[in-house]
N, C-alpha and C. Protein backbone atom coordinates (compact mmCIF):
# COMPACT_ATOMS: atom_id res chain seq x y z
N UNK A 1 14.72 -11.52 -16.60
CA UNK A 1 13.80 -10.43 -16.39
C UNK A 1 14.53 -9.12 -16.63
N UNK A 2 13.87 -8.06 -17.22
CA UNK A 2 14.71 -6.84 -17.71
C UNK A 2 13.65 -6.07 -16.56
N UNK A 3 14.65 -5.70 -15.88
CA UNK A 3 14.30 -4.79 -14.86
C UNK A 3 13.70 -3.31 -15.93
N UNK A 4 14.40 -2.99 -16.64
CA UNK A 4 14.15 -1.45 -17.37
C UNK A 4 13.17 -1.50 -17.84
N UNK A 5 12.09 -2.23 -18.30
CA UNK A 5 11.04 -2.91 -18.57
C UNK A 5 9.99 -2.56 -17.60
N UNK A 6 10.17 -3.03 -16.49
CA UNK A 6 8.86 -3.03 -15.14
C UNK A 6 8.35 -1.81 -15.20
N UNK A 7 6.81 -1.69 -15.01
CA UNK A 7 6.69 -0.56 -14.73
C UNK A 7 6.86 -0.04 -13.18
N UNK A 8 6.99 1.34 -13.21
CA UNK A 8 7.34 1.75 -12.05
C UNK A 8 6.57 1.66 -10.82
N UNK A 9 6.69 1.35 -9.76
CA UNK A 9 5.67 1.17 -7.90
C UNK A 9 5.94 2.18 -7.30
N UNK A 10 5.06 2.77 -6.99
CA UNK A 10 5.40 3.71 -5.83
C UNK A 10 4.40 3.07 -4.62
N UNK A 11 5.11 2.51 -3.53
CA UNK A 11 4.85 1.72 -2.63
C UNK A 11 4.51 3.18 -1.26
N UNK A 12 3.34 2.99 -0.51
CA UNK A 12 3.55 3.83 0.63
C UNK A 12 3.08 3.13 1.30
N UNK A 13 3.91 3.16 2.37
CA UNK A 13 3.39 2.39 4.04
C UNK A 13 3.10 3.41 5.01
N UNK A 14 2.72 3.11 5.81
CA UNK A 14 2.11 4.01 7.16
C UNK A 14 1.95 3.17 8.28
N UNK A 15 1.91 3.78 9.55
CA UNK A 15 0.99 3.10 10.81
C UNK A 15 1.92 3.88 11.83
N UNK A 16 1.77 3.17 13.33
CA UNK A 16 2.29 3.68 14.10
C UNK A 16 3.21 2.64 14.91
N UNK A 17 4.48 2.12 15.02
CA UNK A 17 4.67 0.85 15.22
C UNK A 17 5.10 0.95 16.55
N UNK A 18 4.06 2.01 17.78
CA UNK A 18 4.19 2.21 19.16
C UNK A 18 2.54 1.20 19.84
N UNK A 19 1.96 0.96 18.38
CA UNK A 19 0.54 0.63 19.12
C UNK A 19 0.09 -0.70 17.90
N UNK A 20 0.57 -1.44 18.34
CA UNK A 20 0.59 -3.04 18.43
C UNK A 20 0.66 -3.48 16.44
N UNK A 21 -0.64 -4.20 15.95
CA UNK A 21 -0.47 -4.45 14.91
C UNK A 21 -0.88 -2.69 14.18
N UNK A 22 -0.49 -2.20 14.38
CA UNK A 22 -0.83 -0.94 13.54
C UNK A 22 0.77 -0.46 12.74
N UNK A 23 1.64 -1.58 13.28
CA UNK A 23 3.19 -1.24 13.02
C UNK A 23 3.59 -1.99 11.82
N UNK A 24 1.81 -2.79 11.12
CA UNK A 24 2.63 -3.84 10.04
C UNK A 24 2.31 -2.93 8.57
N UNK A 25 2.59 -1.93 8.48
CA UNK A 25 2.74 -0.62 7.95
C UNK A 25 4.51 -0.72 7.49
N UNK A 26 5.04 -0.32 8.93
CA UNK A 26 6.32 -0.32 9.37
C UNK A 26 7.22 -1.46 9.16
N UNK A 27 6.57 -2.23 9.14
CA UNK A 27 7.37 -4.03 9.29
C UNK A 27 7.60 -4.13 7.98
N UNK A 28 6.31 -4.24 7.17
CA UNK A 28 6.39 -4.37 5.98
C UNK A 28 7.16 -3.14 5.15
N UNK A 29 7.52 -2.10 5.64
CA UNK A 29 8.41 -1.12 4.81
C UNK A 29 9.98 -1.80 5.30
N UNK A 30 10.19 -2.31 6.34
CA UNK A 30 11.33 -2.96 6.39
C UNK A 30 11.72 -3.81 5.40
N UNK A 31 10.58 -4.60 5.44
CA UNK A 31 11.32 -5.93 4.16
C UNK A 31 11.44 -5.15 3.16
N UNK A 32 10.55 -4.64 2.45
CA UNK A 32 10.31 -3.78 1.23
C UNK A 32 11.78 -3.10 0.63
N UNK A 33 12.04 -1.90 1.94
CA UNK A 33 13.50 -1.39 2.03
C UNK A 33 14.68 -2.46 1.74
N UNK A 34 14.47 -3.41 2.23
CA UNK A 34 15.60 -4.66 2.12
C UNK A 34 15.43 -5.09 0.75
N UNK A 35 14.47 -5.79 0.69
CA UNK A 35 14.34 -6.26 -0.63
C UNK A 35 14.89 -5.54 -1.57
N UNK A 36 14.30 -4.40 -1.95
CA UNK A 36 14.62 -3.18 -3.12
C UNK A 36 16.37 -3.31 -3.38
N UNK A 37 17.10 -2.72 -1.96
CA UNK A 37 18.15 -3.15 -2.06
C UNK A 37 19.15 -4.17 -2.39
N UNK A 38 18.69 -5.36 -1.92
CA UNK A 38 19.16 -6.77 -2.50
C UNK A 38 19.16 -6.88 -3.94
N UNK A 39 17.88 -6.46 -4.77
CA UNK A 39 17.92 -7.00 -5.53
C UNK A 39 17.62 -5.63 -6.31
N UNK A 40 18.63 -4.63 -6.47
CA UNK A 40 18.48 -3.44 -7.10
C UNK A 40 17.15 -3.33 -7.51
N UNK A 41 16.34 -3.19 -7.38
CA UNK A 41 14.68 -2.70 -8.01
C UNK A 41 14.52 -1.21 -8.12
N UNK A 42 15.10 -0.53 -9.12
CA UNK A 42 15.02 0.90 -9.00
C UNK A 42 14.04 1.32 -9.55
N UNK A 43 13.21 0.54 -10.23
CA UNK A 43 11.31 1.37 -10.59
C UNK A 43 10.70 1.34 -9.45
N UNK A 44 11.24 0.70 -8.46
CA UNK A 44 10.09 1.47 -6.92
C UNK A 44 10.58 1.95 -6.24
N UNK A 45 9.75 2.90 -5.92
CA UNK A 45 9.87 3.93 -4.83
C UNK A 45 9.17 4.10 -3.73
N UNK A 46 9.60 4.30 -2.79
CA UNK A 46 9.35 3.73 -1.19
C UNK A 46 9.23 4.65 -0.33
N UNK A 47 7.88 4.66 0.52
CA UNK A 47 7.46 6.30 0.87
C UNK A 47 7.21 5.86 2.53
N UNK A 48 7.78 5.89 3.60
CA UNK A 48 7.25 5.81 4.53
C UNK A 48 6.59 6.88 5.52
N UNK A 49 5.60 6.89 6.60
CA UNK A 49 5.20 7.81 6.97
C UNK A 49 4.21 7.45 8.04
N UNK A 50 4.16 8.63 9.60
CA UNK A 50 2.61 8.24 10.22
C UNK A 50 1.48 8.36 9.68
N UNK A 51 1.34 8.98 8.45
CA UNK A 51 -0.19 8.90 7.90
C UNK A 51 0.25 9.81 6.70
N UNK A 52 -0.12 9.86 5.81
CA UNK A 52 -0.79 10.39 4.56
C UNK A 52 -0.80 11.82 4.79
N UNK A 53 -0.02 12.44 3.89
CA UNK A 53 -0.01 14.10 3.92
C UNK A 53 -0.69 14.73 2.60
N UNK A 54 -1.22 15.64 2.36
CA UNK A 54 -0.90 16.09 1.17
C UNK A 54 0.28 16.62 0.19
N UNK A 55 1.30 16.39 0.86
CA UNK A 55 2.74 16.72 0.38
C UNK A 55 3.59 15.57 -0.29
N UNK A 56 2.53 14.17 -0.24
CA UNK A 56 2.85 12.48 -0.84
C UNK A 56 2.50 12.82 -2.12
N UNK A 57 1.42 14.15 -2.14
CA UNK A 57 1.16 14.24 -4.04
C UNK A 57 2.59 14.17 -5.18
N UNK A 58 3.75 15.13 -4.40
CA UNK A 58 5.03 14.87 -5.12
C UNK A 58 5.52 13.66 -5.34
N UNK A 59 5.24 13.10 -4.10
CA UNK A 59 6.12 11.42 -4.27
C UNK A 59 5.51 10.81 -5.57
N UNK A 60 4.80 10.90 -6.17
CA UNK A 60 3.58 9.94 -6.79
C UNK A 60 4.34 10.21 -8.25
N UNK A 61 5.03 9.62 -8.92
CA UNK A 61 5.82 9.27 -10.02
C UNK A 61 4.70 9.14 -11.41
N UNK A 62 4.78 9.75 -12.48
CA UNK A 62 4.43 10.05 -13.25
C UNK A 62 3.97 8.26 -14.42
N UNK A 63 3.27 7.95 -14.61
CA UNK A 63 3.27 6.43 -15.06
C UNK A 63 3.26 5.48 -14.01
N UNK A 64 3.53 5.69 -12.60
CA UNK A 64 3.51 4.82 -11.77
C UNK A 64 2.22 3.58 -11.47
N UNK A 65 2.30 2.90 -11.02
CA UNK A 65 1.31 2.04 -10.22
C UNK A 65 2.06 2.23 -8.85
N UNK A 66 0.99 2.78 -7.89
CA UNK A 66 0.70 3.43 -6.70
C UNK A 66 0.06 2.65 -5.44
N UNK A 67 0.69 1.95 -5.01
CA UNK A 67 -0.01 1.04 -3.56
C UNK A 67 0.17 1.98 -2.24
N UNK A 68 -1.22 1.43 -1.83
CA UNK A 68 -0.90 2.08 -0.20
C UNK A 68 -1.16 0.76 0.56
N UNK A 69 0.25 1.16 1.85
CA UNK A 69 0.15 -0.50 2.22
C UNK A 69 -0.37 -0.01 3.98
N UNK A 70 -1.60 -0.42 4.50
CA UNK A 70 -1.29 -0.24 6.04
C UNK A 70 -2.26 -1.06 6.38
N UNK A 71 -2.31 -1.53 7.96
CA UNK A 71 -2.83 -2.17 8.75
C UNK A 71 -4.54 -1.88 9.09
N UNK A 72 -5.08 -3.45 8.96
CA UNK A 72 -6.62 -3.04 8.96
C UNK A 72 -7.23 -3.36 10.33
N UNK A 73 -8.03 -2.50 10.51
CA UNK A 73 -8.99 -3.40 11.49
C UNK A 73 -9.92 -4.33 11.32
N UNK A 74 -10.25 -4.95 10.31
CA UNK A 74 -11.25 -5.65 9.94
C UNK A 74 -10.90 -6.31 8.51
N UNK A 75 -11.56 -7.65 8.22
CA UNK A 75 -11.44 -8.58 7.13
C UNK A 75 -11.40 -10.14 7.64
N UNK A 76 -11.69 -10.81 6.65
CA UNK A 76 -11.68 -12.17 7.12
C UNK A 76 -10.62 -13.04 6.89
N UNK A 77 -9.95 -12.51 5.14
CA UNK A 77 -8.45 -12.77 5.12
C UNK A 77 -6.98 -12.15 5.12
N UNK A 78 -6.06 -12.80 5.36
CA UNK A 78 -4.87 -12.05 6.16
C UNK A 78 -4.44 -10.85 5.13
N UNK A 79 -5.14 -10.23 4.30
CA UNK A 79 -5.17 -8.96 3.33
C UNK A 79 -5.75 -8.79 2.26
N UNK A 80 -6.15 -7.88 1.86
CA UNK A 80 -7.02 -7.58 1.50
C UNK A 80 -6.68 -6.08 0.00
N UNK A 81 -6.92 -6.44 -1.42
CA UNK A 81 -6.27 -5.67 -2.04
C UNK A 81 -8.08 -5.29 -3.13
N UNK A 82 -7.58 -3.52 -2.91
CA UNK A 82 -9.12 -2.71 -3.70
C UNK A 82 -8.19 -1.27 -4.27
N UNK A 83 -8.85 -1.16 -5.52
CA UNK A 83 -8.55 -0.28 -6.37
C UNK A 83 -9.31 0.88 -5.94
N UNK A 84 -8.36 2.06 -5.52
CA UNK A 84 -8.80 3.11 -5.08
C UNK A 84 -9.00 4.74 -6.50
N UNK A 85 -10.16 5.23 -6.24
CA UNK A 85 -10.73 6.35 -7.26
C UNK A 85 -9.98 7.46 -6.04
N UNK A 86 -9.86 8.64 -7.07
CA UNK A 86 -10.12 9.78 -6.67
C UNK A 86 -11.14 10.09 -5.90
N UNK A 87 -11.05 10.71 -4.52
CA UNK A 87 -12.27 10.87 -4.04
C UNK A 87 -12.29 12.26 -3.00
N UNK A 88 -13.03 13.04 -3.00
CA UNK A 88 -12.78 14.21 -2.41
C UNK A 88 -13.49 14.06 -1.09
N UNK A 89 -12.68 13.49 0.06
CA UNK A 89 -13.18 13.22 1.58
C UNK A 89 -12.14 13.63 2.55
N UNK A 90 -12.04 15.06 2.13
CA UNK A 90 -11.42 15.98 2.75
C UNK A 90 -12.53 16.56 4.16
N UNK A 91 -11.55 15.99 5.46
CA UNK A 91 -12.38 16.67 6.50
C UNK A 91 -12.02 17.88 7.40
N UNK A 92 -12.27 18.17 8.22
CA UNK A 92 -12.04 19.43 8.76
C UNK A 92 -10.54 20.00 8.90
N UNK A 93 -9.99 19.03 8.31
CA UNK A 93 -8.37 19.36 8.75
C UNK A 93 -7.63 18.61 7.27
N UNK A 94 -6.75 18.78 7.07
CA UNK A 94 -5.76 18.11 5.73
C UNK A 94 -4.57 17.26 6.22
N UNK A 95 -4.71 17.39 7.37
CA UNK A 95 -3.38 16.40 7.81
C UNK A 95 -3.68 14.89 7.26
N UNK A 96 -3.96 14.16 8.23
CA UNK A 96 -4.50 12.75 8.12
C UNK A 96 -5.62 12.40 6.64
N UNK A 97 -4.80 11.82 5.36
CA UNK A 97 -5.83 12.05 4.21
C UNK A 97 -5.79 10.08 3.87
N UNK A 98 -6.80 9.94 3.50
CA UNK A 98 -7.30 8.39 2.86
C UNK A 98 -6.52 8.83 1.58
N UNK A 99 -6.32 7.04 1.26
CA UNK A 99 -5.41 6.97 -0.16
C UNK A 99 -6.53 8.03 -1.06
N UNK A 100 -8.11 7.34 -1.21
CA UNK A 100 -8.84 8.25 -1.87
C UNK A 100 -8.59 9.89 -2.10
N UNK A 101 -8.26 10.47 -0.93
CA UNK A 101 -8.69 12.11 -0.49
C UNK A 101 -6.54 12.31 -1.10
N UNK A 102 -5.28 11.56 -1.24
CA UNK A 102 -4.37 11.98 -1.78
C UNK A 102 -4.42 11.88 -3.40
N UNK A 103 -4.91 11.15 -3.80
CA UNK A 103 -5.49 10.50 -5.16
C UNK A 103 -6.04 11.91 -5.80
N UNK A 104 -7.30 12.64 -5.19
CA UNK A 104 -8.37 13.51 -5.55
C UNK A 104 -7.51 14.67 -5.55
N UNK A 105 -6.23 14.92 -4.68
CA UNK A 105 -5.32 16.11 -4.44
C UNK A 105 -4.68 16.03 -5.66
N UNK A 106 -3.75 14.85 -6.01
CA UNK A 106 -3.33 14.77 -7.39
C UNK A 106 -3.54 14.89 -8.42
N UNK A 107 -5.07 14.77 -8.78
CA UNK A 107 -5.79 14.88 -9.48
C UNK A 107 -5.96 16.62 -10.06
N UNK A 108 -6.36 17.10 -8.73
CA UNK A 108 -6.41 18.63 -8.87
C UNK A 108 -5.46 19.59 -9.03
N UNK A 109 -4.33 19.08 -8.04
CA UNK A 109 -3.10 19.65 -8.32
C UNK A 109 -1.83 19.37 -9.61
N UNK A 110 -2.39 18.33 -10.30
CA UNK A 110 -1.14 17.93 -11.30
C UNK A 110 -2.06 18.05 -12.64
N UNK A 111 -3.14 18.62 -12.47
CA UNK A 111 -3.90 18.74 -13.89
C UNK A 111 -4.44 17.20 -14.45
N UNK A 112 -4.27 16.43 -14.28
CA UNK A 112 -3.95 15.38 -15.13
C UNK A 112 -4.62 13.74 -14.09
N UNK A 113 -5.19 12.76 -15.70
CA UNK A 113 -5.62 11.74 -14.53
C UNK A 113 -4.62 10.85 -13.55
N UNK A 114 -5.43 10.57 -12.75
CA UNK A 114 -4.02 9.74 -11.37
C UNK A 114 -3.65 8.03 -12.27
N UNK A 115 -3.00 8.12 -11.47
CA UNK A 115 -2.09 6.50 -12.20
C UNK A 115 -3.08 5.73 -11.67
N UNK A 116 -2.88 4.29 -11.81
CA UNK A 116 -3.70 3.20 -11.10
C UNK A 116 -2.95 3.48 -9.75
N UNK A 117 -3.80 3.25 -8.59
CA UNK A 117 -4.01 3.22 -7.39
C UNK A 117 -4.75 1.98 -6.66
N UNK A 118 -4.26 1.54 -5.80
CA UNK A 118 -4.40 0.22 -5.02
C UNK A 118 -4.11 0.41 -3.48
N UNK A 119 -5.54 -0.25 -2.52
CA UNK A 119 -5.00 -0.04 -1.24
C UNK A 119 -4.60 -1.76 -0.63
N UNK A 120 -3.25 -1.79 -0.42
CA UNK A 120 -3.91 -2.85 0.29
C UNK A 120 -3.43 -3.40 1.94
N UNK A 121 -4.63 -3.82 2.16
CA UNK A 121 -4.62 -3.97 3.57
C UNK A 121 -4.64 -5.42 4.25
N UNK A 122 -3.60 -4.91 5.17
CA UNK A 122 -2.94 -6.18 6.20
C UNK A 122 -3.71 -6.44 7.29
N UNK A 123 -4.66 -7.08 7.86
CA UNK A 123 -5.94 -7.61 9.22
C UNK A 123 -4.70 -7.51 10.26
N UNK A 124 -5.02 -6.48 10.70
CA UNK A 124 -4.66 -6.81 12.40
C UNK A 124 -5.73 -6.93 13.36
N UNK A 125 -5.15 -7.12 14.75
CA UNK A 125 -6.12 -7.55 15.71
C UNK A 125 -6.21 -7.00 16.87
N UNK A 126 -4.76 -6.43 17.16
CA UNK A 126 -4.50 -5.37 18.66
C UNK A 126 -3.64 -4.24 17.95
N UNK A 127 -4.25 -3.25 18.70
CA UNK A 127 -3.81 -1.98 18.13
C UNK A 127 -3.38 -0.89 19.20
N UNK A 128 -3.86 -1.71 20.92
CA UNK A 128 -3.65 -0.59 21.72
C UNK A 128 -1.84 -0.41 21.99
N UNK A 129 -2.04 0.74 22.36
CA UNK A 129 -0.72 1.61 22.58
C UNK A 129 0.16 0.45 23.56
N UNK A 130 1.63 0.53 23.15
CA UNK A 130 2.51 -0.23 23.74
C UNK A 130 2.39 -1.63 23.28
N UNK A 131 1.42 -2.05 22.79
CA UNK A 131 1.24 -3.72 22.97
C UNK A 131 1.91 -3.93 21.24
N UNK A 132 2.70 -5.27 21.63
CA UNK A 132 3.57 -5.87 20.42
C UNK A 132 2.75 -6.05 19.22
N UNK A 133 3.21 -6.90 18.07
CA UNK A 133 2.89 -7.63 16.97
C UNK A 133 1.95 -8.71 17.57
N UNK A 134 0.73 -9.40 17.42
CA UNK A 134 0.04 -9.90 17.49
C UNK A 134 0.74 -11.02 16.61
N UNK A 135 0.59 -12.67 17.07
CA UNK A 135 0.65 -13.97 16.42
C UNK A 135 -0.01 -13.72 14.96
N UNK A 136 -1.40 -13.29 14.84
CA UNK A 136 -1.84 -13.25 14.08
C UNK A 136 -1.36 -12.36 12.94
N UNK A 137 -1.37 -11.21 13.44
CA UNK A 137 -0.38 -10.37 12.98
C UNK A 137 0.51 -10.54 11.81
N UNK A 138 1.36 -11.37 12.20
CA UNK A 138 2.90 -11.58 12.09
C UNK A 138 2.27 -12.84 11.10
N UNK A 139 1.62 -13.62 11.38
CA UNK A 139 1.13 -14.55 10.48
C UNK A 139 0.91 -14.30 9.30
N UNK A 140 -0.23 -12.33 9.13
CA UNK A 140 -0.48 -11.89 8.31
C UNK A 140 0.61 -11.27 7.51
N UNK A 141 1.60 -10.52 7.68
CA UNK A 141 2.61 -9.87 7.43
C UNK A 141 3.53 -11.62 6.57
N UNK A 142 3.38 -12.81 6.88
CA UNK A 142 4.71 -13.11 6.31
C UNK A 142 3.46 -13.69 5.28
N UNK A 143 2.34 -13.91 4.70
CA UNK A 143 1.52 -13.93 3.95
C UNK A 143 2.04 -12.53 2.63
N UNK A 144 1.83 -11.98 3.36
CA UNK A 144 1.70 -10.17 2.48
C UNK A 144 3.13 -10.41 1.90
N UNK A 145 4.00 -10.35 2.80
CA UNK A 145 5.23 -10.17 2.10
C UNK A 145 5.82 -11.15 1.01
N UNK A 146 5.05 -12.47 0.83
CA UNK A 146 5.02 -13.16 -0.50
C UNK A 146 4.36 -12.23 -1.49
N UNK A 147 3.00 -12.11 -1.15
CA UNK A 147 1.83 -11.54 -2.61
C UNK A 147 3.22 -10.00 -3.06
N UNK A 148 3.78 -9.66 -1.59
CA UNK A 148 4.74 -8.09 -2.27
C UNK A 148 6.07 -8.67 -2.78
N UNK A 149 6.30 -9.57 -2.70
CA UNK A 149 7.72 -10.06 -3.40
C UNK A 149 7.19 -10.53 -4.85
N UNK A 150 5.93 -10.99 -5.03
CA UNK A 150 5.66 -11.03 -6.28
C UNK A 150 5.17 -10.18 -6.89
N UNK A 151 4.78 -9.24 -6.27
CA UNK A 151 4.13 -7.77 -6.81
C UNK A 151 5.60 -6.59 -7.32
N UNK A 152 6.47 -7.01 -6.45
CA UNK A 152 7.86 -6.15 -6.59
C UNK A 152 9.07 -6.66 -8.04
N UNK A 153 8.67 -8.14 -8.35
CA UNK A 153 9.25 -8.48 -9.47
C UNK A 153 8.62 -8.73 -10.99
N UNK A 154 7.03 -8.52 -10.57
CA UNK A 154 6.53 -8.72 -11.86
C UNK A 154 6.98 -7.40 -13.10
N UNK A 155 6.78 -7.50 -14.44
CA UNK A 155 6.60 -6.78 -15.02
C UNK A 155 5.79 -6.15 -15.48
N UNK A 156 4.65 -6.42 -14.76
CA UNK A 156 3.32 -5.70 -14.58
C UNK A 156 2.81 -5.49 -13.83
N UNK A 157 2.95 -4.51 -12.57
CA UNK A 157 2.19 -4.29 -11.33
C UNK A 157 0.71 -4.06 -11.22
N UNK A 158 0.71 -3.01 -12.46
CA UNK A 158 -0.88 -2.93 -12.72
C UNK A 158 -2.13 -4.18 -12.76
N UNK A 159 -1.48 -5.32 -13.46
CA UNK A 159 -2.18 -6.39 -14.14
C UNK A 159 -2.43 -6.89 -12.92
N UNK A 160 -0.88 -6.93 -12.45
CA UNK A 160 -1.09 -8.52 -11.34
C UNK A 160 -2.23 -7.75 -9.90
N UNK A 161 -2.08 -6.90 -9.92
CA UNK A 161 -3.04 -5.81 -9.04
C UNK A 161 -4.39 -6.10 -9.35
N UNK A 162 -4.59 -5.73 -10.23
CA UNK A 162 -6.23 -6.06 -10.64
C UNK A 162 -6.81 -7.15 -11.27
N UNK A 163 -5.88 -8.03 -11.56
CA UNK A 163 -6.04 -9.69 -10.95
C UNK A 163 -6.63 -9.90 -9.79
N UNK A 164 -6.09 -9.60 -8.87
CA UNK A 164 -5.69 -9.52 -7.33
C UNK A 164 -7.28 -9.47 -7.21
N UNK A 165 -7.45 -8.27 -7.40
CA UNK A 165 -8.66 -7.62 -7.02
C UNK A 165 -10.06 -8.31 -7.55
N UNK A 166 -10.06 -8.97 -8.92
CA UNK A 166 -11.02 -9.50 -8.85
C UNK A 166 -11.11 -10.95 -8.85
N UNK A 167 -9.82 -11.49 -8.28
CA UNK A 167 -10.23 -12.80 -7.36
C UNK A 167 -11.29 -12.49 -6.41
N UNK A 168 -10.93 -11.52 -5.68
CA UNK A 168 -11.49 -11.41 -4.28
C UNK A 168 -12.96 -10.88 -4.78
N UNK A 169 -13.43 -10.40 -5.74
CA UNK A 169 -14.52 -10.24 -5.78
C UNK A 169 -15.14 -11.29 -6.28
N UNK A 170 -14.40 -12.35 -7.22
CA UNK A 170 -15.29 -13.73 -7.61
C UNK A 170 -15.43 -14.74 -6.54
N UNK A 171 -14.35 -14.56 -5.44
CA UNK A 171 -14.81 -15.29 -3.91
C UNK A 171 -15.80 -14.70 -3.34
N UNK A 172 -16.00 -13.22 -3.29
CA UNK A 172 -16.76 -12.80 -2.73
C UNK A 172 -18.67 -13.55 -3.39
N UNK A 173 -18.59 -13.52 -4.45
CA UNK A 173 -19.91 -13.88 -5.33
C UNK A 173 -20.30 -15.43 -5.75
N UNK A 174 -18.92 -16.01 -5.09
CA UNK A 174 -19.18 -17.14 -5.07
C UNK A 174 -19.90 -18.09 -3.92
C-alpha cells in the first residue's frame, strides 16, 4: 500500500468523556491517535474537541475527506454513517455548531465547494453526568473501531464512505 497515494482524512471527534457514553467521541480519538502513530498515517489529521467551533473551518484540509465522529442518542445499529451538505443552522449563538452549520461556514468563508463530508455516529445509551462507558457502549466502540481501521488504511476514504452509506440505505428499503 503506498501511503502517498491515500487521500487525505480529516477525522474530528467530540463529546464529553465526564457524562457516560457521550465519551465514545474521546475513546475513539484515543485509538485513532494510537493507530495514526503506529502505523505512520500522515494523510490524517486528527481534531479533538468538546463540540464544534467555527475555528475547525481551518482544520479542514484542502482535498480532504472530512468525518465527524461522536456519540448518538438514538439508532438501532452500533453506528451509523450519513453524508453531510452544507447547511446554514446557525442558532442564537456560534459556539456549539452541527457538522452541517461547520460545512456551510467553510463554504462561505473559503470561497470554494466543501470536500466530501461524513457524520458518523456511535449509539450510546447513558449519558448522565459521572456515569461510566455503558456495556453497550463499549460493545459499540470496538465495532466502530474496525469499520475506522478500515476507513484509516483504505486508499479511498471517499468511496469506502459512500459505500457505507448506501448499504444502510438499501437495508433501510429492504
Amino acid at each position: 500500500m503506498e501511503k502517498n497515494s491515500q487521500q487525505t482524512l480529516n477525522l474530528f471527534t467530540w463529546g464529553n468523556p465526564s457524562r457516560g457514553d457521550d465519551a465514545i467521541g474521546s475513546e475513539l480519538h484515543q485509538f485513532i491517535k494510537q493507530f495514526i502513530s503506529r502505523f505512520a498515517l500522515h494523510h490524517i489529521q486528527l481534531i479533538e474537541d468538546f463540540q464544534l467551533q467555527p475555528e475547525h473551518v481551518c482544520d479542514i484540509t484542502d482535498n480532504a475527506c472530512v468525518v465527524f465522529i461522536d456519540a448518538s442518542y438514538q439508532g438501532k445499529s452500533p453506528f451509523h454513517i450519513e453524508q453531510v451538505s452544507a447547511e446554514n443552522t446557525l442558532s442564537y449563538t456560534t459556539h456549539a455548531l452541527s457538522p452541517a452549520a461547520l460545512m456551510a461556514i467553510y463554504a462561505q468563508t473559503q470561497n470554494k465547494p466543501c470536500p466530501p463530508a461524513f457524520l458518523f455516529s456511535v449509539r450510546g445509551y447513558s449519558f448522565e453526568l459521572g456515569a461510566p462507558l455503558s456495556k453497550q457502549a463499549q460493545q459499540n466502540i470496538t465495532l466502530a473501531r474496525q469499520f475506522l481501521t478500515e476507513l484509516m488504511t483504505c486508499q479511498n476514504p471517499h468511496k469506502q464512505l459512500q459505500q457505507a452509506v448506501q448499504r444502510e440505505k438499501d437495508k433501510q428499503n429492504a
